[in-house]
Protein backbone atom coordinates (compact mmCIF):
# COMPACT_ATOMS: atom_id res chain seq x y z
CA UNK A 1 -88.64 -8.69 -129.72
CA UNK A 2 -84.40 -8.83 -130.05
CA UNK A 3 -82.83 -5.41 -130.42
CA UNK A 4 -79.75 -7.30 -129.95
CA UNK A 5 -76.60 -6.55 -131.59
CA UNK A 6 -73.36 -6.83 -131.56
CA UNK A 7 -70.90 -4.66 -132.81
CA UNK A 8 -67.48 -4.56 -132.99
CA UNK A 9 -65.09 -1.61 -132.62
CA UNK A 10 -61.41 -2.84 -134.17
CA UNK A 11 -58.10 -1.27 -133.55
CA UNK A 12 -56.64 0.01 -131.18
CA UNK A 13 -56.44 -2.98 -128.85
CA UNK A 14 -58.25 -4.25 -126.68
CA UNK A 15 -61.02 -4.49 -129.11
CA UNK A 16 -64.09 -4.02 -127.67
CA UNK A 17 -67.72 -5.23 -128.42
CA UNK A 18 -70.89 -3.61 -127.65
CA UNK A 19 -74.37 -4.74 -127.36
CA UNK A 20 -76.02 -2.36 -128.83
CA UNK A 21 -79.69 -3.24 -126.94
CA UNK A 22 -77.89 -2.42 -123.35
CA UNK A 23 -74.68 -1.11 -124.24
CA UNK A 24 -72.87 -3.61 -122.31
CA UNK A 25 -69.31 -3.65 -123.54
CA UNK A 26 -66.83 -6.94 -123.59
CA UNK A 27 -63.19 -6.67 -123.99
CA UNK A 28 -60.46 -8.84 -125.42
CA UNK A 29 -56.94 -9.21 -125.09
CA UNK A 30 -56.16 -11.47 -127.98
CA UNK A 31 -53.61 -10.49 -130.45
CA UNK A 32 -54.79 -12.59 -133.32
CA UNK A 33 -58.21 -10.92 -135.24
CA UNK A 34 -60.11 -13.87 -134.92
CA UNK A 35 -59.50 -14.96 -131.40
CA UNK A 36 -60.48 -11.08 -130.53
CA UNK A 37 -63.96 -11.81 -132.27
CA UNK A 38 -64.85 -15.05 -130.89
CA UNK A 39 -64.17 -14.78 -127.54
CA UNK A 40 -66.26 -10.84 -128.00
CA UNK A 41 -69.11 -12.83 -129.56
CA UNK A 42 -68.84 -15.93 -126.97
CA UNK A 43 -68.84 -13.12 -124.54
CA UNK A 44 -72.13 -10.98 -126.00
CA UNK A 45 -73.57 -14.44 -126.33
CA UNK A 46 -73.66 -15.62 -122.96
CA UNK A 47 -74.70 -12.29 -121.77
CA UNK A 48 -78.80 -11.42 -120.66
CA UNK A 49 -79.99 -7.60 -121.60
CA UNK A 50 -81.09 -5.55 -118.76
CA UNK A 51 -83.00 -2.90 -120.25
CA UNK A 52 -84.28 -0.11 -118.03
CA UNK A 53 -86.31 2.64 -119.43
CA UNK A 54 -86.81 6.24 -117.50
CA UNK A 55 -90.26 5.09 -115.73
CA UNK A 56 -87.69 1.74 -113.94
CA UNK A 57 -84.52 4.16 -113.34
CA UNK A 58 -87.12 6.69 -111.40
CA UNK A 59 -88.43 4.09 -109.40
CA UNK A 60 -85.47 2.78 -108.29
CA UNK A 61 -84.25 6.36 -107.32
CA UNK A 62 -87.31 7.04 -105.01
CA UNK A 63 -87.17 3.52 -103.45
CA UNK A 64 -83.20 4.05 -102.89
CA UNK A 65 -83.65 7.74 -101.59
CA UNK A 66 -86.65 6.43 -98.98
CA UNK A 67 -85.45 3.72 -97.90
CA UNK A 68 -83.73 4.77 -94.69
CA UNK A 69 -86.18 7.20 -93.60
């Protein structure tokens, strides 16, 4: 299953693209519109989703919080 997706929010720079499955965000300093897409998309590309639901985030919490004790 790929919930991935890009998207793309234009002006004002830095652009910025967000993956919409982990809501990682890439950034780009380019000037020209296309160079500020493709090196987004090479970014969002080369990227892995880490999706964590509740159940994982609540886990982590009580191994974190007991760890020392």
């Amino acid at each position: 299953m790929d919930t991935r997706k890009l998207r793309i929010v234009k002006p004002p720079l830095p652009a910025i693209g967000v993956c919409e499955g982990c809501n990682s965000q890439f950034k780009s300093n380019k000037r020209s519109e296309d160079e500020v897409e493709s090196e987004i998309r090479a970014a969002f590309d080369a990227h892995r989703c880490e999706l964590t639901d509740d159940n994982q985030n609540a886990q982590r919490f009580v191994r974190d919080f007991t760890e020392d004790k």
